[in-house]
C-alpha atoms as a PDB file:
ATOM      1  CA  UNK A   1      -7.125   8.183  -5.186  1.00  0.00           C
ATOM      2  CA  UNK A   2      -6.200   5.487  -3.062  1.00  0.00           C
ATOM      3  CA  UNK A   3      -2.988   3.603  -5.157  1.00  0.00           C
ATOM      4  CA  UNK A   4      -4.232  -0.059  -6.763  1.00  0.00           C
ATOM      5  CA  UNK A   5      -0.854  -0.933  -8.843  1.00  0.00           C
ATOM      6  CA  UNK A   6       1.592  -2.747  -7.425  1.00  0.00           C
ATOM      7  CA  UNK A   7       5.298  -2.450  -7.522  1.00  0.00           C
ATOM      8  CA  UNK A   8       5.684  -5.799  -9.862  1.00  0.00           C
ATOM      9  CA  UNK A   9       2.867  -4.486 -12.055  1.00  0.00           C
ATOM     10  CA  UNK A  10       4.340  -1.240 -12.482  1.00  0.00           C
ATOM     11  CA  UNK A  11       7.133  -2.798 -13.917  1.00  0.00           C
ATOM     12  CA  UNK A  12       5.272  -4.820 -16.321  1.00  0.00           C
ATOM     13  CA  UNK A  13       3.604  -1.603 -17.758  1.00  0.00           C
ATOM     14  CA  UNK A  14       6.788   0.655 -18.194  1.00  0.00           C
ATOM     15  CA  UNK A  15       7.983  -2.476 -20.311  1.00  0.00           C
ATOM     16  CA  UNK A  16       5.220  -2.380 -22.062  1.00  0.00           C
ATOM     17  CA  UNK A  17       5.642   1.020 -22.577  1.00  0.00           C
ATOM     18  CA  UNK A  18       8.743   1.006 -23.741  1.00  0.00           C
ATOM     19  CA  UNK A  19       7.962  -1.175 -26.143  1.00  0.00           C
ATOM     20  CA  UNK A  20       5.232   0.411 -27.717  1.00  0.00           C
ATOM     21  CA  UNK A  21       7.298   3.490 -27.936  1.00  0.00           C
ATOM     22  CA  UNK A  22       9.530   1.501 -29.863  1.00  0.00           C
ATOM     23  CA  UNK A  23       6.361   0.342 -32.317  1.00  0.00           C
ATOM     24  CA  UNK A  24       5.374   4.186 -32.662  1.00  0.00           C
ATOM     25  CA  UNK A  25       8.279   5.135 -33.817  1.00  0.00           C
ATOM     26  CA  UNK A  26       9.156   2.504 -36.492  1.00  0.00           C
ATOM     27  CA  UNK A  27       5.379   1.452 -37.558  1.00  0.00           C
ATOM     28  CA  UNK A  28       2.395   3.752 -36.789  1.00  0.00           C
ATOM     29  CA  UNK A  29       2.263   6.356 -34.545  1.00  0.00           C
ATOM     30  CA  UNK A  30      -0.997   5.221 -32.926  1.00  0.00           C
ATOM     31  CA  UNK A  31       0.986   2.734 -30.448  1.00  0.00           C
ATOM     32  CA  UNK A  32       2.495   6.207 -28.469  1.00  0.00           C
ATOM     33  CA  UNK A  33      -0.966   6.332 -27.059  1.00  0.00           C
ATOM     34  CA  UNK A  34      -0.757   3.208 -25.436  1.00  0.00           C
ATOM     35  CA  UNK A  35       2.707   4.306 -24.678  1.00  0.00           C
ATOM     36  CA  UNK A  36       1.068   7.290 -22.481  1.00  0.00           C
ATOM     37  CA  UNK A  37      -1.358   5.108 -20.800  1.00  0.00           C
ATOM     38  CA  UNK A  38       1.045   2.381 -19.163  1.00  0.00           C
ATOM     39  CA  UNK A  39       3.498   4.864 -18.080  1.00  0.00           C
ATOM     40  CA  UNK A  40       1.017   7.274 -16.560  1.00  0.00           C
ATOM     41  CA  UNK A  41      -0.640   4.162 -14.745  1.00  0.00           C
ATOM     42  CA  UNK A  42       2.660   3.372 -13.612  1.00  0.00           C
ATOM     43  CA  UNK A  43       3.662   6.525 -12.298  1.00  0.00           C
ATOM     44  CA  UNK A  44       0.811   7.470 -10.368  1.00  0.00           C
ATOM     45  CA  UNK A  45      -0.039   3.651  -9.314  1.00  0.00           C
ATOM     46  CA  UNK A  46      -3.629   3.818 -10.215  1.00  0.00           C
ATOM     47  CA  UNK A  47      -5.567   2.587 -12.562  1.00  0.00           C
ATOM     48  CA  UNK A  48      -9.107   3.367 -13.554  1.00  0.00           C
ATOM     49  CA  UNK A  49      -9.988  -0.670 -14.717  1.00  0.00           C
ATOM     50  CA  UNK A  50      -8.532  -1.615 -11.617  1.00  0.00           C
ATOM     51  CA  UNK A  51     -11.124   0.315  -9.876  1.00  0.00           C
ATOM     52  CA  UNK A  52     -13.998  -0.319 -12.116  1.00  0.00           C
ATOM     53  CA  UNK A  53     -13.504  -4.085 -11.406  1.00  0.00           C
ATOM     54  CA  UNK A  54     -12.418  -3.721  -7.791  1.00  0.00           C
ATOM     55  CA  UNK A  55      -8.633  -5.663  -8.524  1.00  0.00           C
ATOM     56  CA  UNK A  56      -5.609  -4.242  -6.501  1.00  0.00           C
ATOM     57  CA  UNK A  57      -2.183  -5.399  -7.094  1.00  0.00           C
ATOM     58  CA  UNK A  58      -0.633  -3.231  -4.811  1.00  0.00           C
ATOM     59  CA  UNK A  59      -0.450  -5.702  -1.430  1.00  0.00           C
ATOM     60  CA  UNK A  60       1.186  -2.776   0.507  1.00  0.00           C
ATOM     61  CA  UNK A  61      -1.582  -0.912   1.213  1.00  0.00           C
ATOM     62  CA  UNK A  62      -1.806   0.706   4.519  1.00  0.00           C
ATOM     63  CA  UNK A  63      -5.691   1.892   4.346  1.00  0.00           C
ATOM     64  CA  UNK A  64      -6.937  -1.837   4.294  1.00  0.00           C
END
């Protein structure tokens, strides 16, 4: 899996994460799955949208 989010996006989706943490635990518990998704994506630095629709945000990419 060749990585396709970059460092500035990863950011972005841990804050996201975060915050939907914080919405799963003091509304519905539904929002920890989004909660899983942005913090896997930014922990392994792929995503599988990114790859459907051919976008990389990662611009340090030593295979291109």
């Amino acid at each position: 899996m060749e990585k396709n989010v970059g460092p500035i996006d990863a950011v972005i989706r841990v804050t996201i994460g975060v915050v939907a943490a914080y919405l799963g635990a003091v509304w519905n518990q539904w929002w920890y799955v989004l909660t899983v998704l942005m913090i896997l994506t930014a922990v392994t630095r792929w995503c599988l949208l990114y790859t459907i629709f051919g976008w990389n945000t990662n611009k340090h990419n030593p295979l291109k």
